[in-house]
Protein backbone atom coordinates (compact mmCIF):
# COMPACT_ATOMS: atom_id res chain seq x y z
CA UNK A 1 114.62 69.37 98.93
CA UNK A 2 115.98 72.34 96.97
CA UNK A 3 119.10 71.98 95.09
CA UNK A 4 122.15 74.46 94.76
CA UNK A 5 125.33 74.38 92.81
CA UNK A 6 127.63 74.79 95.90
CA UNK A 7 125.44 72.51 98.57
CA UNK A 8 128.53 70.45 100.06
CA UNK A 9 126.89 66.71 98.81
CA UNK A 10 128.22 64.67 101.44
CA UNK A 11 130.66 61.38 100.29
CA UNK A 12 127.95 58.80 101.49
CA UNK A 13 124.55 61.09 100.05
CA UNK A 14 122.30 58.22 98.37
CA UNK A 15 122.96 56.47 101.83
CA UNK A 16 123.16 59.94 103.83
CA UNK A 17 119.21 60.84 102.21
CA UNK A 18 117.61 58.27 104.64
CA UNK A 19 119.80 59.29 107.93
CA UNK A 20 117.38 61.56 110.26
CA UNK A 21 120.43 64.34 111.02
CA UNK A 22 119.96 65.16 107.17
CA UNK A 23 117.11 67.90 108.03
CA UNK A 24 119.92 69.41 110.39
CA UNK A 25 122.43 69.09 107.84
CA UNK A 26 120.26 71.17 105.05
CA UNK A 27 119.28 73.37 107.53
CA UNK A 28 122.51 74.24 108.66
CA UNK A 29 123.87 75.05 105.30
CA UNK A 30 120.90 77.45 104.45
CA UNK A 31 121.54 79.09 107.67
CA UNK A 32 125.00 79.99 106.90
CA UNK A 33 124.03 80.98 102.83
CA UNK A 34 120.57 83.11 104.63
CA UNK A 35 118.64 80.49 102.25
CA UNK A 36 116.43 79.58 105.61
CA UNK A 37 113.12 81.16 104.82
CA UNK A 38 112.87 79.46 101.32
CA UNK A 39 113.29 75.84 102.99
CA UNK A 40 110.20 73.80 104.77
CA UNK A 41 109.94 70.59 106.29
CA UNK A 42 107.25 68.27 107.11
CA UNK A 43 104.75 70.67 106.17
CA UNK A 44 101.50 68.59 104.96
CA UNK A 45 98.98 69.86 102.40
CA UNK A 46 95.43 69.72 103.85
CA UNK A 47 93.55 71.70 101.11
CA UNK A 48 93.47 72.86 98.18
CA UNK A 49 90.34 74.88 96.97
CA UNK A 50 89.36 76.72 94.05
CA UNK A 51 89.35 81.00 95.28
CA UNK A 52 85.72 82.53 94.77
CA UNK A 53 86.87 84.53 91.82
CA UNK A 54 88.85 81.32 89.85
CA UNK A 55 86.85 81.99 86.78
CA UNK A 56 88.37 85.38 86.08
CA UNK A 57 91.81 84.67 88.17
CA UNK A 58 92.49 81.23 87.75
CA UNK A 59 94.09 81.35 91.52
CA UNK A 60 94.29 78.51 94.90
CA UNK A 61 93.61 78.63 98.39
CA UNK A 62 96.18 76.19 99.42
CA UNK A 63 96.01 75.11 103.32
CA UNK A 64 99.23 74.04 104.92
CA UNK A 65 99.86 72.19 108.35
CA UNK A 66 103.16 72.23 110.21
CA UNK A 67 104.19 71.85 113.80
CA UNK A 68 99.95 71.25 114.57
CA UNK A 69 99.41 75.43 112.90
CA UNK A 70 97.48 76.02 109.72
CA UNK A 71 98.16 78.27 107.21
CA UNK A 72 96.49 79.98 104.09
CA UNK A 73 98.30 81.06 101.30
CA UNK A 74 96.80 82.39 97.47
CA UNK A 75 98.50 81.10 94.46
CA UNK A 76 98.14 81.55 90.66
CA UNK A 77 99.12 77.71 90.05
CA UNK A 78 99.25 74.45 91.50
CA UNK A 79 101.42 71.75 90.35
CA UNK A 80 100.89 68.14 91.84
CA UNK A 81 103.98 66.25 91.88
CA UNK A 82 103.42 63.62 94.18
CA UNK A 83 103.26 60.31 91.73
CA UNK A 84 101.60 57.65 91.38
CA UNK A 85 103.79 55.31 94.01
CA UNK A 86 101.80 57.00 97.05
CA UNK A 87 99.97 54.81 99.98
CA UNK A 88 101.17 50.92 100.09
CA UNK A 89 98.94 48.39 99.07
CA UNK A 90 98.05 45.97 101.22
CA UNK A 91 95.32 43.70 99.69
CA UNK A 92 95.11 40.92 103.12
CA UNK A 93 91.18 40.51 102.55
CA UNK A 94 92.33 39.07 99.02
CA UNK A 95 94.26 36.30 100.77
CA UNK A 96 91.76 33.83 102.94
CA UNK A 97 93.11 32.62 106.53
CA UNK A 98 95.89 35.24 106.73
CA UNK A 99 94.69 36.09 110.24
CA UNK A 100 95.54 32.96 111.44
CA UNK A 101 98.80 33.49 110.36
CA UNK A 102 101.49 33.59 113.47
CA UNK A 103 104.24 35.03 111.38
CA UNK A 104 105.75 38.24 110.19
CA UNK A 105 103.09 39.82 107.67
CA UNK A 106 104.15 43.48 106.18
CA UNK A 107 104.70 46.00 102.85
CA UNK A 108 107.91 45.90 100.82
CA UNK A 109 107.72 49.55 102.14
CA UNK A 110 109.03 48.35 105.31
CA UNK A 111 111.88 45.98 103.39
CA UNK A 112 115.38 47.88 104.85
CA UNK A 113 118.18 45.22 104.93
CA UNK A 114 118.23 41.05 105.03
CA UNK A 115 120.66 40.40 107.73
CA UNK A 116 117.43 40.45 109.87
CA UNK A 117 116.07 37.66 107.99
CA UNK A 118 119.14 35.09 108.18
CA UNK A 119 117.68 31.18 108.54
CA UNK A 120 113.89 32.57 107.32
CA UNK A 121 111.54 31.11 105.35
CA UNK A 122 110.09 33.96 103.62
CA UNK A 123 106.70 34.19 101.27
CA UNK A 124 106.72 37.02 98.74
CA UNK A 125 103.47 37.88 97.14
CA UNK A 126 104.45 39.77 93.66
CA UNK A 127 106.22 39.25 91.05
CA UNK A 128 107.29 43.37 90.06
CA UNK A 129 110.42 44.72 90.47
CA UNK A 130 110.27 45.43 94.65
CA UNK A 131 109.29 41.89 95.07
CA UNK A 132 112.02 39.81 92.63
CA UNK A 133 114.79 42.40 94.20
CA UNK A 134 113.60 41.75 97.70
CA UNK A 135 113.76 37.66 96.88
CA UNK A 136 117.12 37.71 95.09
CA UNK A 137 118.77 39.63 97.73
CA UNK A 138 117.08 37.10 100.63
CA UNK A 139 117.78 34.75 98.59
CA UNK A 140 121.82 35.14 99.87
CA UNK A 141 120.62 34.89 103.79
CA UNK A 142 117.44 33.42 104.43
CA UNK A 143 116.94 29.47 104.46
CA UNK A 144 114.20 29.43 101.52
CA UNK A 145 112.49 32.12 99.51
CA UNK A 146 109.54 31.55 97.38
CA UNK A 147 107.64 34.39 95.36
CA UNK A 148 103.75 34.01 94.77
CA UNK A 149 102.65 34.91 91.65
CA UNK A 150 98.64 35.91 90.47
CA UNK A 151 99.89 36.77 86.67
CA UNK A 152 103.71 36.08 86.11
CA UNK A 153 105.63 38.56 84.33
CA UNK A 154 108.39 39.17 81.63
CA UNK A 155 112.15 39.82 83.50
CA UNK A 156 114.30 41.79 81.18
CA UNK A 157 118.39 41.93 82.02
CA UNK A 158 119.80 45.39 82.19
CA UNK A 159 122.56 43.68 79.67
CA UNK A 160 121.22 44.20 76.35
CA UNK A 161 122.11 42.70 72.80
CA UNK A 162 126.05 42.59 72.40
CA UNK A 163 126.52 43.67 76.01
CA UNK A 164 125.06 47.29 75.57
CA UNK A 165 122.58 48.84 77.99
CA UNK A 166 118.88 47.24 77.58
CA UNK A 167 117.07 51.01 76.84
CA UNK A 168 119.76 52.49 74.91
CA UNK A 169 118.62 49.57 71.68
CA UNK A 170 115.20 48.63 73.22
CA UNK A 171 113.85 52.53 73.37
CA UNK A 172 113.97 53.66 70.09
CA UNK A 173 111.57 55.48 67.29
CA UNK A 174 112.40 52.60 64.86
CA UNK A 175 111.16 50.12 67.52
CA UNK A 176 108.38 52.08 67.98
CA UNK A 177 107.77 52.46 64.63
CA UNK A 178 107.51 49.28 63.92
CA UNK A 179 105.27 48.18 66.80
CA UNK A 180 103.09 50.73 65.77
CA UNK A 181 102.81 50.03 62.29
CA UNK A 182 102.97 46.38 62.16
CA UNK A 183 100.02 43.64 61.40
CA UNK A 184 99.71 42.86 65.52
CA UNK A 185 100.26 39.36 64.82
CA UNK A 186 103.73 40.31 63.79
CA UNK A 187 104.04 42.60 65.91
CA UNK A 188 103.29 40.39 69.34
CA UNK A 189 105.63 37.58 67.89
CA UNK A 190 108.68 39.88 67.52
CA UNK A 191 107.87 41.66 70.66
CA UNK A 192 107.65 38.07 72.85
CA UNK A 193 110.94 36.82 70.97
CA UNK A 194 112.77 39.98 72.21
CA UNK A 195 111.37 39.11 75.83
CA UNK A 196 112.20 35.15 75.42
CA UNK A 197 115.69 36.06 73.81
CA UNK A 198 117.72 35.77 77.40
CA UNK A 199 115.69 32.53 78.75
CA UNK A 200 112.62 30.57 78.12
CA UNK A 201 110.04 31.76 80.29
CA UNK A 202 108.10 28.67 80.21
CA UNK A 203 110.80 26.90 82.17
CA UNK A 204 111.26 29.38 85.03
CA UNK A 205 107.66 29.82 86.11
CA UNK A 206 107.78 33.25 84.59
CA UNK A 207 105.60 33.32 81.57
CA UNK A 208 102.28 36.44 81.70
CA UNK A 209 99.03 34.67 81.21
CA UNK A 210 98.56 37.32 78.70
CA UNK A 211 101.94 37.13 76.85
CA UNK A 212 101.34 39.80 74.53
CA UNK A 213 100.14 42.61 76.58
CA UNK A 214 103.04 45.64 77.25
CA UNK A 215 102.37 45.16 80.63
CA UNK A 216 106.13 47.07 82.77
CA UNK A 217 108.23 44.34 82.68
CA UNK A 218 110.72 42.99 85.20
CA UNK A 219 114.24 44.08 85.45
CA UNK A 220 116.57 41.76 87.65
CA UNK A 221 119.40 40.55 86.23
CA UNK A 222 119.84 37.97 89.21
CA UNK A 223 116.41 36.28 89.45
CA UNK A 224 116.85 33.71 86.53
CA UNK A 225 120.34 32.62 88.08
CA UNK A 226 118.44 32.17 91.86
CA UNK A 227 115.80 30.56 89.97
CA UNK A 228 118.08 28.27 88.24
CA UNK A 229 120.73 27.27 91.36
CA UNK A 230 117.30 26.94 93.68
CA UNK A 231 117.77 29.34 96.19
CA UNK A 232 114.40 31.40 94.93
CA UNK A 233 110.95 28.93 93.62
CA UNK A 234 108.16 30.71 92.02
CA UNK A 235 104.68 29.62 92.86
CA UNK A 236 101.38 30.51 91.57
CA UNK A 237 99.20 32.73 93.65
CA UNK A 238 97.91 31.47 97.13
CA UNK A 239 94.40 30.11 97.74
CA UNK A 240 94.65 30.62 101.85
CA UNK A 241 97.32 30.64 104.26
CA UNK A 242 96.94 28.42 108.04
CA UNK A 243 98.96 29.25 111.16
CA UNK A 244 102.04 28.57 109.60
CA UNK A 245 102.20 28.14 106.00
CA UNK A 246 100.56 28.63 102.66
CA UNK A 247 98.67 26.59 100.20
CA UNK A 248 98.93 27.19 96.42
CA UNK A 249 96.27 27.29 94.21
CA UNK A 250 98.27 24.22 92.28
CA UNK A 251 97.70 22.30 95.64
CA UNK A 252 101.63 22.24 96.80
CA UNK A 253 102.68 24.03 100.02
CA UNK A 254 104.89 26.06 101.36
CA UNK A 255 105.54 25.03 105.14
CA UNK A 256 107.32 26.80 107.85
CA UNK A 257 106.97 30.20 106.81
CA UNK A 258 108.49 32.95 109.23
CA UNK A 259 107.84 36.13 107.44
CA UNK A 260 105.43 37.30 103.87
CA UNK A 261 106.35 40.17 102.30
CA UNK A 262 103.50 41.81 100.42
CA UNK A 263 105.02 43.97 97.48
CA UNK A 264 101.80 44.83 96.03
CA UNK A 265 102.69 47.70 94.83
CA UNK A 266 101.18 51.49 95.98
CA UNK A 267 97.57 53.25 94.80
CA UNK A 268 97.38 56.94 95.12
CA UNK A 269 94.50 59.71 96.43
CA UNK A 270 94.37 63.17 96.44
CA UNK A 271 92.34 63.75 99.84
CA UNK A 272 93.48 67.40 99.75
CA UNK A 273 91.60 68.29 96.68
CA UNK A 274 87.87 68.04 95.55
CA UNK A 275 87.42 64.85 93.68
CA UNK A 276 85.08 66.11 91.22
CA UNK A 277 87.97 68.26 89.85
CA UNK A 278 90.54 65.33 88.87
CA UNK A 279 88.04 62.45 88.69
CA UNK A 280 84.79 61.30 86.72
CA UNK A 281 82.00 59.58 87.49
CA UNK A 282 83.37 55.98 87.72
CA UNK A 283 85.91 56.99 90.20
CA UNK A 284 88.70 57.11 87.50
CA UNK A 285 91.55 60.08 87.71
CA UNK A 286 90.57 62.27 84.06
CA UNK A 287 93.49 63.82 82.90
CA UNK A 288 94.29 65.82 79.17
CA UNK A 289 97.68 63.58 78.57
CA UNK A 290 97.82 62.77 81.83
CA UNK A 291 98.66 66.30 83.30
CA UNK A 292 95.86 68.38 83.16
CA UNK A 293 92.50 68.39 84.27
CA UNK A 294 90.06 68.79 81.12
CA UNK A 295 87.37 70.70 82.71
CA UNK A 296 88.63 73.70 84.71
CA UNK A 297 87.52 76.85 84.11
CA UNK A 298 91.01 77.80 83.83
CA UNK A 299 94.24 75.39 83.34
CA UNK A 300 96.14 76.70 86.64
CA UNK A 301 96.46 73.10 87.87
CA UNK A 302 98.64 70.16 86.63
CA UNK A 303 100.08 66.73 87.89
CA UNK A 304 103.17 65.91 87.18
CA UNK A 305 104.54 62.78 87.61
CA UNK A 306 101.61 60.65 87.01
CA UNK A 307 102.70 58.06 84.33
CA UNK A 308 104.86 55.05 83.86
CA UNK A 309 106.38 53.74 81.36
CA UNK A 310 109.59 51.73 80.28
CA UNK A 311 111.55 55.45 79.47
CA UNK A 312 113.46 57.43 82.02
CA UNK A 313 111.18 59.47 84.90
CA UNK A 314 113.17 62.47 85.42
CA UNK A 315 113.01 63.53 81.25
CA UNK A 316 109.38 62.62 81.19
CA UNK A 317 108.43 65.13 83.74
CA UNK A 318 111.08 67.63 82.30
CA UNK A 319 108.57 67.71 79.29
CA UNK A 320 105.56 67.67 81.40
CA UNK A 321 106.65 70.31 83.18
CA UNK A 322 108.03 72.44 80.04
CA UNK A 323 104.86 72.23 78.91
CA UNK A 324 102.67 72.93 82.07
CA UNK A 325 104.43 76.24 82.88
CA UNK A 326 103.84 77.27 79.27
CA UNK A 327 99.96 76.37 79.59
CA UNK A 328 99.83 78.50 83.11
CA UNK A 329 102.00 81.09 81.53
CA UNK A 330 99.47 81.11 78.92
CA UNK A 331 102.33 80.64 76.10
CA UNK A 332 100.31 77.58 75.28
CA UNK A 333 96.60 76.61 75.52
CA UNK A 334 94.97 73.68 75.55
CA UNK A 335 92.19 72.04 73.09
CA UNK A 336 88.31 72.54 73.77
CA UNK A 337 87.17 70.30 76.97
CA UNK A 338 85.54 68.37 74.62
CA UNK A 339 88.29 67.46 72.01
CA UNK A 340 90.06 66.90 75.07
CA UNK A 341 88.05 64.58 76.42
CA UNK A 342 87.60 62.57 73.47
CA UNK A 343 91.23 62.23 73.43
CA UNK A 344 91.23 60.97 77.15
CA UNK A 345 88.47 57.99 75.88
CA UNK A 346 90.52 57.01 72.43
CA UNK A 347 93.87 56.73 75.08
CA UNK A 348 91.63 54.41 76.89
CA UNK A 349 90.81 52.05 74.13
CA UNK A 350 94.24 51.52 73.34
CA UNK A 351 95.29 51.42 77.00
CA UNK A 352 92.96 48.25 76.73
CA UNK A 353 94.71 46.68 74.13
CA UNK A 354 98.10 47.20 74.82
CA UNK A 355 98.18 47.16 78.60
CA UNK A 356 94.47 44.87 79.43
CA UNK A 357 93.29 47.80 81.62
CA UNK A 358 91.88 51.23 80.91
CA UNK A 359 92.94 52.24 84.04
CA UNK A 360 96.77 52.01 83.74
CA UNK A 361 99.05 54.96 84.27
CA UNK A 362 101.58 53.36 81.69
CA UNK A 363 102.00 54.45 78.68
CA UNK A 364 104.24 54.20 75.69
CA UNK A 365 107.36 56.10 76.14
CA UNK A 366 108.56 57.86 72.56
CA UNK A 367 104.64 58.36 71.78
CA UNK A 368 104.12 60.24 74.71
CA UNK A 369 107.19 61.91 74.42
CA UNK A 370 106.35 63.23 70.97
CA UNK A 371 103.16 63.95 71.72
CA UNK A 372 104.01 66.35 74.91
CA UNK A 373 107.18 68.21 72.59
CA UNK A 374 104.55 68.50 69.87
CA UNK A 375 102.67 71.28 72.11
CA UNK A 376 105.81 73.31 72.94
CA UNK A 377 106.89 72.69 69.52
CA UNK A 378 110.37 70.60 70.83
CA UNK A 379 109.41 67.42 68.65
CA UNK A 380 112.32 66.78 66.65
CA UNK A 381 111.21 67.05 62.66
CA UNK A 382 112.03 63.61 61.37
CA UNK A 383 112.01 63.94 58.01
CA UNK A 384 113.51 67.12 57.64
CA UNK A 385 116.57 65.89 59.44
CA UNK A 386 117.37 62.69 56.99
CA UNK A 387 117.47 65.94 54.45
CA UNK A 388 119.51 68.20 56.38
CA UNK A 389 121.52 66.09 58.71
CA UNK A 390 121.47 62.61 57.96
CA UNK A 391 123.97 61.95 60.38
CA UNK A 392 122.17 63.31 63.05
CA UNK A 393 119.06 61.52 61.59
CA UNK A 394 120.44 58.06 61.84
CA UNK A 395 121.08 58.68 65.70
CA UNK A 396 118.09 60.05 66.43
CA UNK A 397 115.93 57.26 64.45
CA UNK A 398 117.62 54.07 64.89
CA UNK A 399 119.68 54.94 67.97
CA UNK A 400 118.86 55.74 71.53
CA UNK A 401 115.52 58.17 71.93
CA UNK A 402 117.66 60.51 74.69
CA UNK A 403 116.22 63.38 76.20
CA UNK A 404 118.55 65.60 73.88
CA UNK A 405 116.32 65.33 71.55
CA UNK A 406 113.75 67.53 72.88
CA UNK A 407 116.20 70.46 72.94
CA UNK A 408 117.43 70.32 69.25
CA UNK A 409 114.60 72.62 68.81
CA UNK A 410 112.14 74.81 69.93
CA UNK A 411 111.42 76.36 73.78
CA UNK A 412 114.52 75.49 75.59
CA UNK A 413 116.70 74.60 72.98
CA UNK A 414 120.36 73.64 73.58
CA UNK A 415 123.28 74.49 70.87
CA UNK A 416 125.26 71.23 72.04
CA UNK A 417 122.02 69.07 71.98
CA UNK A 418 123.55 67.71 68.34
CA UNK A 419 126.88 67.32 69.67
CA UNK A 420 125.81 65.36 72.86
CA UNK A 421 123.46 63.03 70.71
CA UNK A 422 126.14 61.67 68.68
CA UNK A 423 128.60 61.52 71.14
CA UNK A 424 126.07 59.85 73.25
CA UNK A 425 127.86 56.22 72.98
CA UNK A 426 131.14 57.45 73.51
CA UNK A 427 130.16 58.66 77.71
CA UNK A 428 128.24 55.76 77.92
CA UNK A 429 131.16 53.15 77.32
CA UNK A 430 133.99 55.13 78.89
CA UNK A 431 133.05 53.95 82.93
CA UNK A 432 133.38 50.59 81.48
CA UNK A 433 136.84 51.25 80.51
CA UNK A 434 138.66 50.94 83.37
CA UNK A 435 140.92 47.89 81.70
CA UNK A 436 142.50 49.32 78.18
CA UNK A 437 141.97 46.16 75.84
CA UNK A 438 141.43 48.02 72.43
CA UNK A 439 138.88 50.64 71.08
CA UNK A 440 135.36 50.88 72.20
CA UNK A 441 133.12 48.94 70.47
CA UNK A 442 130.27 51.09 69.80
CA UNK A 443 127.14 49.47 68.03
CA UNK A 444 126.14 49.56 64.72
CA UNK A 445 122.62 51.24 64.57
CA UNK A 446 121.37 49.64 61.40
CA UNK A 447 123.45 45.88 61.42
CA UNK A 448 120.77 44.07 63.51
CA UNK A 449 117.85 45.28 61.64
CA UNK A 450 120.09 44.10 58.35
CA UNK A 451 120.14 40.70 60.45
CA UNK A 452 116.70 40.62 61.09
CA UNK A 453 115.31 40.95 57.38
CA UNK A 454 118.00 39.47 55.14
CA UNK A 455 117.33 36.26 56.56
CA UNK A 456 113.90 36.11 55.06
CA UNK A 457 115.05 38.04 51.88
CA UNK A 458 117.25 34.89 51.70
CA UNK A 459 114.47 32.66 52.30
CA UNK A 460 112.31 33.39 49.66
CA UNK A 461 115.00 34.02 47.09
CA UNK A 462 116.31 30.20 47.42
CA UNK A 463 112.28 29.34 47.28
CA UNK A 464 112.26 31.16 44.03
CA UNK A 465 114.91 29.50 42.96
CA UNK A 466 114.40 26.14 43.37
CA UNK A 467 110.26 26.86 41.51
């Protein structure tokens, strides 16, 4: 959908997005503004093909289908925006005896609302965020809800240290820093004592097999509560399902069982494009920093959208998009295919070690960040700011890595980006302060890391002592 500055948003819109007389609503708004011929719905995207001449021009055929008519349009760019959270995954060959299950089987997808499911018994197979949301909220109507779980997972709370939101102290570049730059063994111990700080994992059924990897984690604030009254039980993954209930691969059982929810998460295809152009030889999507396909002739084409990672979506493909249009306007240009693809293989490796899986589309949020401002030349200079501003420095090191920082400088740069970065606290605790009970009580940047190492300063100075 296209956004203007006067559309009249109606009161109920997050709810209003899903109701079917939006399309009329849209429609009749652009009527009245003669916006009509820029707006399109349902149209599908059959094909698109490389023209004759891309070598010189760079341009698409892109096929369109709407209403059962094709069309044909030329363009000089294609950008892909469609994610990574595509087709639902439904894995039921993985699970033995699930045809002779009578009940309810279907996606998350299909999840809408739980009065439907008041006296259930309902099975959910995942433990990501879809699932544990789906099970907490059943958890209020159904009779029982267990979730089945191949791996476990960390669950982060939204509620961070002291009360303050969990990314606004958890995302920063002196976090980073340090997990980057830290002996690993250090480094996994203080990153599994930040996941264990709200609740033993152990005791809930929670804990990854692989406890260090920086697999996405969790976020439900409500889980360890359902966990903890009884209303939700966390099993280990099923070894086959009968008519009517499910065996464990610990041996216990879950009887009764009206309805299982599969939230399995998505996969993604691109069946309206050549293969050969985004993928390699094992099957595997090939993209220069996940974006751009290393091996065109010319870089006309880009995906957008196709990462994950614990930072915000919407500034992530801000940057990926700042810098595709630069690339296609030709403002930018890309490394040689091969230092490109070299690149691609040394992101695997370390995709291995910190997520298990070469495969992943996650990827380490400031890193990334950096890397993609670094091309358009929006990375903010470190360094140079402790000399220049060391005010501004402080924020932008130890506080919250916001997307203002990629518009202190360079393409797209924004005068009140400073301003908005150190006032950044300030809009963030005012909704909260709907009660007047003193000053806000903003955090102190550098206090917990003071925490963290004068305890061990203290340590060895008493050991020295008493020698």
């Amino acid at each position: 959908m296209m956004c203007f500055p006067d559309f009249p948003y109606p009161d109920d819109f997050p709810n209003f997005m899903h109701n079917r007389k939006l399309q009329e609503y849209i429609t009749a708004f652009c009527k009245e503004k003669n916006l009509l011929k820029y707006i399109q719905f349902k149209t599908l995207v059959s094909g698109i093909n490389k023209r004759p001449d891309f070598s010189i021009t760079g341009q698409w055929d892109v096929t369109t289908e709407r209403n059962g008519k094709k069309e044909s349009a030329i363009f000089d760019a294609v950008l892909i925006c469609s994610g990574h959270h595509v087709y639902p995954h439904l894995p039921k060959e993985s699970f033995p005896g699930l045809k002779l299950f009578k009940g309810k089987c279907f996606h998350s997808r299909e999840y809408k609302e739980p009065g439907v499911f008041k006296g259930k018994r309902v099975l959910v197979l995942g433990l990501g965020n879809s699932g544990c949301d789906i099970a907490t909220e059943l958890s209020h109507t159904a009779e029982q809800v267990m979730i089945s779980s191949r791996s476990g997972s960390w669950v982060m709370s939204r509620v961070w240290d002291e009360g303050y939101p969990w990314d606004m102290l958890f995302i920063t570049r002196f976090e980073t820093f340090l997990k980057n730059n830290l002996p690993t063994a250090i480094s996994d111990w203080w990153y599994m004592k930040q996941m264990n700080a709200r609740f033993k994992h152990e005791n809930y059924g929670l804990m990854p097999l692989n406890r260090t990897l920086r697999k996405e984690p969790v976020f439900n604030d409500e889980l360890p509560a359902c966990i903890l009254c009884g209303i939700v039980s966390v099993k280990p993954n099923v070894r086959e399902f009968t008519e009517t209930s499910a065996i464990f691969e610990d041996g216990t059982v879950f009887e009764g069982i009206d309805c299982v929810i599969f939230a399995t998460g998505y996969s993604y295809d691109y069946p309206f494009i050549d293969e050969s152009i985004i993928k390699n030889k094992n099957n595997e999507v090939t993209l220069f920093k996940g974006i751009f396909p290393p091996k065109l002739e010319k870089p006309t084409m880009a995906v957008i959208g196709f990462v994950q990672s614990l930072g915000a979506t919407i500034p992530t493909v801000d940057l990926q998009a700042r810098w595709a249009v630069r690339v296609i306007k030709g403002t930018c240009t890309l490394p040689s295919v091969t230092d490109m693809m070299d690149d691609i293989d040394k992101k695997r490796g370390k995709k291995l070690k910190w997520f298990g899986t070469s495969e992943t589309v996650q990827t380490d949020y400031i890193t990334y960040m950096d890397e993609l401002a670094s091309f358009i030349g929006a990375k903010p200079h470190i360094p140079w700011l402790f000399l220049t501003d060391p005010k501004l420095a402080v924020e932008v090191f130890f506080g919250p890595c916001s997307p203002y920082q990629f518009r202190l400088v360079g393409p797209g740069k924004w005068p009140g980006a400073r301003n908005a970065i150190l006032t950044q606290w300030d809009r963030t605790l005012k909704p909260m302060k709907t009660r007047g009970v003193g000053k806000p009580q903003k955090p102190c940047l550098l206090c917990r890391w003071v925490r963290l190492f004068i305890l061990p300063v203290m340590f060895i100075a008493v050991f020295f002592a008493l020698i």
